[in-house]
Protein backbone atom coordinates (compact mmCIF):
# COMPACT_ATOMS: atom_id res chain seq x y z
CA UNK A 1 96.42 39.18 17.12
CA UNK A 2 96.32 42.26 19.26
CA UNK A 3 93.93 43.80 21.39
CA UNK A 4 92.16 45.92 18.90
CA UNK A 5 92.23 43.98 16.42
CA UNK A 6 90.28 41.31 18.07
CA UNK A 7 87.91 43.72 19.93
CA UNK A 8 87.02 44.70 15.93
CA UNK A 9 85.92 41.47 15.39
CA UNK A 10 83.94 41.18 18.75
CA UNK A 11 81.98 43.90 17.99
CA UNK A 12 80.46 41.46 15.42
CA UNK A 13 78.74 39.76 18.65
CA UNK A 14 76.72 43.09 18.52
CA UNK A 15 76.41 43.72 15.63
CA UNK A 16 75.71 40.82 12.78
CA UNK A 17 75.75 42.68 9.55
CA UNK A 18 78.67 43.06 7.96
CA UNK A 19 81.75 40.41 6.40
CA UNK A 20 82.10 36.98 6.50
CA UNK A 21 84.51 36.16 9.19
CA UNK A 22 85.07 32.82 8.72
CA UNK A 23 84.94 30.98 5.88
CA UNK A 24 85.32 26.91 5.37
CA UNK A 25 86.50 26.31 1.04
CA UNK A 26 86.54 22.80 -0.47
CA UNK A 27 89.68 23.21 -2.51
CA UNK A 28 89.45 19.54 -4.25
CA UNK A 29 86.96 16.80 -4.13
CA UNK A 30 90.22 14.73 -4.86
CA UNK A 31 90.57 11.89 -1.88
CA UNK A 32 92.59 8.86 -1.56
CA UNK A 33 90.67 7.15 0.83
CA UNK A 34 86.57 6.55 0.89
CA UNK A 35 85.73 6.75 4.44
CA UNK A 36 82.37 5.47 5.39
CA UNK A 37 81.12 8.39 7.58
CA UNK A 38 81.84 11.08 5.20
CA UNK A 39 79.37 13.46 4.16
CA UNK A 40 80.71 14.57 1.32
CA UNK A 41 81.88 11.18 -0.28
CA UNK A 42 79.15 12.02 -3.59
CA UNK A 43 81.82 14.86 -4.42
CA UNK A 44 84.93 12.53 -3.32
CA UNK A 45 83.27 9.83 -5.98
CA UNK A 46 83.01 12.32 -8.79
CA UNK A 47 86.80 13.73 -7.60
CA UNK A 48 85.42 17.06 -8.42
CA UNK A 49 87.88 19.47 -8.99
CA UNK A 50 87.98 23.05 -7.13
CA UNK A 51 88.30 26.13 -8.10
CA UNK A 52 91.26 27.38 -10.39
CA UNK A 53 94.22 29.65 -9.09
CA UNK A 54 92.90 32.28 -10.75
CA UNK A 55 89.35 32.17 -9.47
CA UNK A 56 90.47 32.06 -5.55
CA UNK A 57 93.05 34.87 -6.39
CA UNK A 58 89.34 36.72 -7.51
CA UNK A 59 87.50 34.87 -4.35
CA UNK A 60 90.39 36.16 -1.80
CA UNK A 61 90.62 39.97 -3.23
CA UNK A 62 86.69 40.59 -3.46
CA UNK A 63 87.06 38.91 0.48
CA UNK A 64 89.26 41.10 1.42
CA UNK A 65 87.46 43.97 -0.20
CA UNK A 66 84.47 43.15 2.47
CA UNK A 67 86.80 43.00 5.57
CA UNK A 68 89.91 40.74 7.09
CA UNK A 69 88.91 37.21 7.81
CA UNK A 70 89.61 36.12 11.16
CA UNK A 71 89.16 32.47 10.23
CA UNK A 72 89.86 30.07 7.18
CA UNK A 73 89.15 26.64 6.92
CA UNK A 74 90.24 24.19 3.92
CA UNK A 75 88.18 21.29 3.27
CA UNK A 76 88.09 18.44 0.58
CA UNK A 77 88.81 15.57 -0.20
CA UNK A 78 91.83 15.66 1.10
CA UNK A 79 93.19 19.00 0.59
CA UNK A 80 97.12 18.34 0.28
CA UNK A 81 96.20 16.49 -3.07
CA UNK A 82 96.21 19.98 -4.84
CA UNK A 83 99.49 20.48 -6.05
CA UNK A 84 98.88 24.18 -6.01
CA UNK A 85 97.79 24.62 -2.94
CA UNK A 86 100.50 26.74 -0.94
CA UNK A 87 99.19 29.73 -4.05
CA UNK A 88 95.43 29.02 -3.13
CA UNK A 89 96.70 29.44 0.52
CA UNK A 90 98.85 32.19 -0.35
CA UNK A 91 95.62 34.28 -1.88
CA UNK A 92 93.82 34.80 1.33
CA UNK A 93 97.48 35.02 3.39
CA UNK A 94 98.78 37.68 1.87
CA UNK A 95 95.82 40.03 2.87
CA UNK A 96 96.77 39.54 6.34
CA UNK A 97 94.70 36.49 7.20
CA UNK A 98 94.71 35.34 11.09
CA UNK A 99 94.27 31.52 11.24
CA UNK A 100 94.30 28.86 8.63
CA UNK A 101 93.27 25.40 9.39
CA UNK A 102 93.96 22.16 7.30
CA UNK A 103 92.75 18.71 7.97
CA UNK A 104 93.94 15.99 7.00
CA UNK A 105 94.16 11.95 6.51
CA UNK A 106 97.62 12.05 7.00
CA UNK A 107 98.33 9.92 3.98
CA UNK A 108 100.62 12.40 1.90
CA UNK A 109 103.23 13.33 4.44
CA UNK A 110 105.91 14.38 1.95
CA UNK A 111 103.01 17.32 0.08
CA UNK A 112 101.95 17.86 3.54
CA UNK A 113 105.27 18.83 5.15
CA UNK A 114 106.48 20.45 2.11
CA UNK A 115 103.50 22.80 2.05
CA UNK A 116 104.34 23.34 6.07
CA UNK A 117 107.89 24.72 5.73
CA UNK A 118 107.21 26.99 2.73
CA UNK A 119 103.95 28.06 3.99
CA UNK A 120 105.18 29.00 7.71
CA UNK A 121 108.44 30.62 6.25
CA UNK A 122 105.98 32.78 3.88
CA UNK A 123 103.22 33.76 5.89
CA UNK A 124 104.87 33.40 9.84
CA UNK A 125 102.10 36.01 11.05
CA UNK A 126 99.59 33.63 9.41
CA UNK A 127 98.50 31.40 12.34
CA UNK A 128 98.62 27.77 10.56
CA UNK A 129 97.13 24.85 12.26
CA UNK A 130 97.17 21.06 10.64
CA UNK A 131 95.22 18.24 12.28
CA UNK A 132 95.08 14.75 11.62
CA UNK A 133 92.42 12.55 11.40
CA UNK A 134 92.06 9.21 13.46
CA UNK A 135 88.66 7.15 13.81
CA UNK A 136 89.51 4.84 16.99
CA UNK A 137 92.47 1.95 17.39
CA UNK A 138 94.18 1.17 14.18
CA UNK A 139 91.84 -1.99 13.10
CA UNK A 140 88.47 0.13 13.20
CA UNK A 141 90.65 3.48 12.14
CA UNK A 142 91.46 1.32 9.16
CA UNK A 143 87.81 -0.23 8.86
CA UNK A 144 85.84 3.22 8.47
CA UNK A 145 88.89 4.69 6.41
CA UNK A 146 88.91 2.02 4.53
CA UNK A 147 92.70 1.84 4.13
CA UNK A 148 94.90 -0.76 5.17
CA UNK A 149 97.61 0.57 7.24
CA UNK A 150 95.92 3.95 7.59
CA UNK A 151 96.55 5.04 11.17
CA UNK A 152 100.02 4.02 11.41
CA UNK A 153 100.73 5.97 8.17
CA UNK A 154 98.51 8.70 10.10
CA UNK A 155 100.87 8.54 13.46
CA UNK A 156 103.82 9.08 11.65
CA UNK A 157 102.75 12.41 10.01
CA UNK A 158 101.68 13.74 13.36
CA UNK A 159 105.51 12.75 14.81
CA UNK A 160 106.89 14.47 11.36
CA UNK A 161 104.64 17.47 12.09
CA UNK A 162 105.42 17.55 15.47
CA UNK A 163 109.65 18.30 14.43
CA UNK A 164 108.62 20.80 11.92
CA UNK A 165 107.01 22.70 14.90
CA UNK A 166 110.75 22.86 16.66
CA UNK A 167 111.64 25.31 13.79
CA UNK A 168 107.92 27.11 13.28
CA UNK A 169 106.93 27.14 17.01
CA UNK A 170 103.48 28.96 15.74
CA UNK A 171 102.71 26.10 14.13
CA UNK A 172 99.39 23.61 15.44
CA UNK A 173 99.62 20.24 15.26
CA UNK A 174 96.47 18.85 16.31
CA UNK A 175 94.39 15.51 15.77
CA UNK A 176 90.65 14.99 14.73
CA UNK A 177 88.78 12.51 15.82
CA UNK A 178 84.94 11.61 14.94
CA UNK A 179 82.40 10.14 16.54
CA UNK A 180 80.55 7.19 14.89
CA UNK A 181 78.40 4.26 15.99
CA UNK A 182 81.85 2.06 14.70
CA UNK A 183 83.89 3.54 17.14
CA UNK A 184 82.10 5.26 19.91
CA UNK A 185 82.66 2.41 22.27
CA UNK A 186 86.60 3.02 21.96
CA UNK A 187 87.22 6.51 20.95
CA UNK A 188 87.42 8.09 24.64
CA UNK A 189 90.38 5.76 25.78
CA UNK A 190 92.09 6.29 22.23
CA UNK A 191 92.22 10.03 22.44
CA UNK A 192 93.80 9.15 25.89
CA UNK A 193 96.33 7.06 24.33
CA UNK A 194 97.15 9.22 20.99
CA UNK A 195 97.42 12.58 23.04
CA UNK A 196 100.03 10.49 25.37
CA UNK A 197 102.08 9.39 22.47
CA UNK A 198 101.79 12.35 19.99
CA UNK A 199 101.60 14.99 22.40
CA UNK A 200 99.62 17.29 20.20
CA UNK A 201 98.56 20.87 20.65
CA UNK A 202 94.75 20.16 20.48
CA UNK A 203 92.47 17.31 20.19
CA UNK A 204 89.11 18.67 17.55
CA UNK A 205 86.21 16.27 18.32
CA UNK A 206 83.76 16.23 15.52
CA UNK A 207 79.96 13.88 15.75
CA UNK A 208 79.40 12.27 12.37
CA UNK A 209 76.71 14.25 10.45
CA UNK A 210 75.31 14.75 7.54
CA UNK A 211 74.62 11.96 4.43
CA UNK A 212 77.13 9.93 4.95
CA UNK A 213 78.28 7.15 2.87
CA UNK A 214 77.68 4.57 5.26
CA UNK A 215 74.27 5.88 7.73
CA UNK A 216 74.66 3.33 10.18
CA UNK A 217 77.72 5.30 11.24
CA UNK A 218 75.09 8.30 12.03
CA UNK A 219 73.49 6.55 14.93
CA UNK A 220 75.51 7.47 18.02
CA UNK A 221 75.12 7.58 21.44
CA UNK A 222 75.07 11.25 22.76
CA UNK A 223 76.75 9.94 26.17
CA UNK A 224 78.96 8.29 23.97
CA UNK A 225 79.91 11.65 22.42
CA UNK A 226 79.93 13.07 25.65
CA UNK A 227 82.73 10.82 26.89
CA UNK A 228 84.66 11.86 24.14
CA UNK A 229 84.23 15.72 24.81
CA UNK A 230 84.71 14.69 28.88
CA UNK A 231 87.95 13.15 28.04
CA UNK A 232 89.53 16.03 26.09
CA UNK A 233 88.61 18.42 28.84
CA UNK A 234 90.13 16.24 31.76
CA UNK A 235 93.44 16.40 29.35
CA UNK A 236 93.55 20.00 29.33
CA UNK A 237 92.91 20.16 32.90
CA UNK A 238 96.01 18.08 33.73
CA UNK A 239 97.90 20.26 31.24
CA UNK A 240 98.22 17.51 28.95
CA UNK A 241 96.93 18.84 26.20
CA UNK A 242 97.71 22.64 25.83
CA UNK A 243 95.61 23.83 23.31
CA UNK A 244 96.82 25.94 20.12
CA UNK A 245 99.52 28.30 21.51
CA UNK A 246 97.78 32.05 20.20
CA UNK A 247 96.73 35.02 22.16
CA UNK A 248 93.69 35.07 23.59
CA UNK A 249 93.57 30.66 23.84
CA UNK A 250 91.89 30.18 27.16
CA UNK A 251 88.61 31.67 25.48
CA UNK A 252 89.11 29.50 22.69
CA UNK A 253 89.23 26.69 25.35
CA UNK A 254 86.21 28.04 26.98
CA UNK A 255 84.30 28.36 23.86
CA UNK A 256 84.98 24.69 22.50
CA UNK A 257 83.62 23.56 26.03
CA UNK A 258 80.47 25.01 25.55
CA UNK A 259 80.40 24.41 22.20
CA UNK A 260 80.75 20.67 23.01
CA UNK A 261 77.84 21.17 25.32
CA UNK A 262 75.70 22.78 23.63
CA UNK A 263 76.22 20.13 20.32
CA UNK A 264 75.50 16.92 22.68
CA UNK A 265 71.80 18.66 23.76
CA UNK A 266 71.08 19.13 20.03
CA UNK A 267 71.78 15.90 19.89
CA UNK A 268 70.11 14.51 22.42
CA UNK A 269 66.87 16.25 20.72
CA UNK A 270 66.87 19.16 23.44
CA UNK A 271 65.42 22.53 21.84
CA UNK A 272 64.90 24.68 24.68
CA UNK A 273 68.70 26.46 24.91
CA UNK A 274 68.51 28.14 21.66
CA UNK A 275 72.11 29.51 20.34
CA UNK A 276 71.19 32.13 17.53
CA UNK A 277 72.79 30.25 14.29
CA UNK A 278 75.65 32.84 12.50
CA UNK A 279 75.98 31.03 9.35
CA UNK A 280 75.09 33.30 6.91
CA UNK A 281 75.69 35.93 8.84
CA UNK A 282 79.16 35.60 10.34
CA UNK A 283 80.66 32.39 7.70
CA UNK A 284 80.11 30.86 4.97
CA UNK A 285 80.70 27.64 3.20
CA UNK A 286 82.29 27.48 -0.57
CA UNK A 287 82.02 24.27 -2.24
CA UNK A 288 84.38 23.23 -5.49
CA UNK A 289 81.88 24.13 -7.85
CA UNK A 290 81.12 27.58 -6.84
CA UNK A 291 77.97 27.25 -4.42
CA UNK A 292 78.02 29.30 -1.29
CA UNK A 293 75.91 28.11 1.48
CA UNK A 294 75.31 29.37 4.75
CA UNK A 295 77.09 26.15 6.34
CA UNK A 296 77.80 22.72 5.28
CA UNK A 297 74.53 21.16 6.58
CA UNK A 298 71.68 23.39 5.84
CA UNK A 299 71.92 22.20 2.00
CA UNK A 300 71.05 26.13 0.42
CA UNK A 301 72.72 28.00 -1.31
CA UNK A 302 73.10 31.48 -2.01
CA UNK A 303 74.15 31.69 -5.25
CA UNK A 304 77.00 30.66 -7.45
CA UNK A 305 80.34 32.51 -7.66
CA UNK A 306 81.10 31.43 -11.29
CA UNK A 307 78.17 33.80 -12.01
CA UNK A 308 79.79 36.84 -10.53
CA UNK A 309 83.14 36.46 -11.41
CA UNK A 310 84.23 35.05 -8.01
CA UNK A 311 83.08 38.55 -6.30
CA UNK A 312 81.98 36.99 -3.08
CA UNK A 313 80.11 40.41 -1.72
CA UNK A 314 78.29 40.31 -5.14
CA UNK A 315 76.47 37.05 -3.49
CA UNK A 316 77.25 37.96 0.35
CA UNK A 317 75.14 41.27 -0.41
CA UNK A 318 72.95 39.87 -2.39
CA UNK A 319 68.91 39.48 -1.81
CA UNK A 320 69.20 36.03 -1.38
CA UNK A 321 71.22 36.15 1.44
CA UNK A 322 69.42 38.29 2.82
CA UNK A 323 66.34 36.42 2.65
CA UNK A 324 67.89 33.23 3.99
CA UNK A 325 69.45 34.94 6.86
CA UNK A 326 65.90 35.59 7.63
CA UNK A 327 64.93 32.23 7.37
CA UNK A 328 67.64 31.08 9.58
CA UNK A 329 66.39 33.07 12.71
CA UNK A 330 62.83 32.69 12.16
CA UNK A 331 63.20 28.83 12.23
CA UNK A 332 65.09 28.95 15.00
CA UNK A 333 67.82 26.74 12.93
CA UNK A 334 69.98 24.55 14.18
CA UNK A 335 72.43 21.47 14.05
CA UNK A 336 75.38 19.48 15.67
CA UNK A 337 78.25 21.20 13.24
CA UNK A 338 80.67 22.05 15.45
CA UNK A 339 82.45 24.85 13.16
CA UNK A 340 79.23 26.70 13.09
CA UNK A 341 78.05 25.99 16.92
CA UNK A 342 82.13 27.09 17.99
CA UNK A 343 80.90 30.97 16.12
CA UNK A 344 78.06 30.66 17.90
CA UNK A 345 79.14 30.36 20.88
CA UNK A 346 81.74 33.14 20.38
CA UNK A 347 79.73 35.72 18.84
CA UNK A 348 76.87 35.26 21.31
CA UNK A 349 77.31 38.89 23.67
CA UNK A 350 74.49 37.69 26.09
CA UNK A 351 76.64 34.73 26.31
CA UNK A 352 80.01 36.20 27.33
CA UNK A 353 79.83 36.69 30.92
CA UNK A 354 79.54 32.64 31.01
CA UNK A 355 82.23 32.49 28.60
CA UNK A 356 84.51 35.09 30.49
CA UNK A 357 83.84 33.08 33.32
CA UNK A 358 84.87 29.71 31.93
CA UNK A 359 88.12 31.38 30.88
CA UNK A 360 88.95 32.61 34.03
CA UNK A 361 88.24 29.51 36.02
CA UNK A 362 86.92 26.51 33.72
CA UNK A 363 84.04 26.26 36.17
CA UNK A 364 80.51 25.28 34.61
């Protein structure tokens, strides 16, 4: 991304109305696996099929029609279970998209990689980053997953991900990791050993949310979290961890620090730092049936695409909107989403001299 082009999409720190610029899609409900902290495990029962090809070809144009996206996210299920999904991908690609990012369980390496070569070979100014998903040492990875021999299944996708990136060096290869009451105790010292054998490009640290299938998995230990967050940041400090190779990375550092900071005081039940919330405003969640909400927490939605003909601005422009938008800064709303809190933290201007600062030196 060059200069201008990312100075247009700072301006949106100044000014909110406009595009979405990020937007997180649930291509399948389709999962192998029933983990016990997901949120969305009612749509994972039902395997609720996404969108058709033809409806995200409508979805991607009508996006593009409102303004480039700096920022897509797939979600699921587990998205490499749609056979179709390099054409879903290639939709929003093809009008120039910036990043794409795909989790993943790791447990279809051979759809995974396949989508990987023909994806980065197609779209190589597309910036595509896949991260896999591990939940502590392989017994309690396996417990919460639910899956016996998940995690080593999980390693070797990483290591097979990791020589596709010799050939498509602009490829990420990252991990996930999130934080339960199963695993907290553990988690920490894990990243520290999975970062030292898989040598990935980033390490995404998520805190169980939501309605998950199992609640007891909800109760963690902010400090616990913390160590977590403190442990990734001592890894890119030693340059062991290098973070996403892209222009413009060390702010993306600097912004998932804060981020991480700012997610364990909402946590911890702190209300006094308030970070204006840009869901609604700046992304937007898109579930398989349709719904658009603000974010995937909130629970509202804005309306349904199926009744516009997939013309997101239709819904984006819409009263509705609007009126939640409202809503959203007069309640001062806010959560422990890390996708939403990581915009927020970016598109805050008052907030950029401390994030400018961070970058620079990676002092508090």
């Amino acid at each position: 991304m060059d200069l201008l082009r990312a100075l247009s999409f700072a301006r949106r720190g100044l000014v909110r109305s406009g595009p979405p610029l990020h937007l997180t899609v649930y291509v399948t409900g389709r999962c192998n696996l029933r983990c016990r902290h997901c949120f969305h495990w009612k749509e994972v029962a039902e395997g609720r099929e996404g969108p058709t090809l033809g409806e995200f070809q409508r979805l991607a144009d009508s996006t593009a029609r409102l303004g480039p996206l700096l920022w897509l996210s797939f979600g699921g299920g587990e998205p490499f279970l749609r056979a179709d999904l390099f054409e879903v991908a290639g939709t929003f690609a093809r009008h120039g998209l910036e990043h794409l990012t795909i989790p993943t369980n790791g447990l279809v390496p051979e759809r995974t990689l396949a989508f990987v070569e023909t994806f980065c070979a197609a779209f190589p100014r597309t910036r595509l980053a896949v991260s896999v998903s591990f939940d502590g040492p392989p017994a309690i990875h396996d417990r919460i997953r639910q899956v016996e021999g998940g995690h080593a299944r999980a390693l070797q996708t990483v290591h097979a991900l990791r020589a596709l990136k010799a050939r498509f060096p602009e490829l990420g290869v990252g991990i996930l990791v999130c934080v339960t009451s199963e695993n907290q105790h553990a988690l920490a010292a894990h990243v520290e050993e999975l970062v030292a054998e898989l040598a990935p490009d980033n390490v995404t640290v998520n805190l169980a949310r939501g309605t998950a299938l199992d609640t007891g998995l909800l109760a963690v230990d902010p400090a616990r979290y913390a160590e977590v967050v403190a442990m990734k940041r001592s890894l890119v400090q030693a340059g062991r961890l290098p973070y996403f190779d892209f222009p413009l990375a060390r702010v993306a550092v600097a912004r998932d620090q804060l981020m991480y900071e700012h997610v364990e005081r909402v946590a911890r039940g702190e209300r006094e730092r308030w970070l204006p919330c840009t869901a609604g405003s700046l992304s937007a969640v898109v579930f398989e049936n349709g719904e658009v909400h603000p974010c995937e927490i909130l629970g509202r939605s804005i309306g349904n695409l199926r009744d516009v003909d997939w013309d997101l601005g239709r819904l984006w422009n819409g009263d509705a909107a609007g009126a939640l938008r409202d809503e959203i800064r007069a309640t001062r709303c806010t959560c422990t989403w890390e996708c939403a809190q990581a915009d927020n933290v970016l598109f805050h201007a008052p907030g950029w001299p401390r994030l400018a600062l961070r970058s620079v030196t990676g002092a508090p």
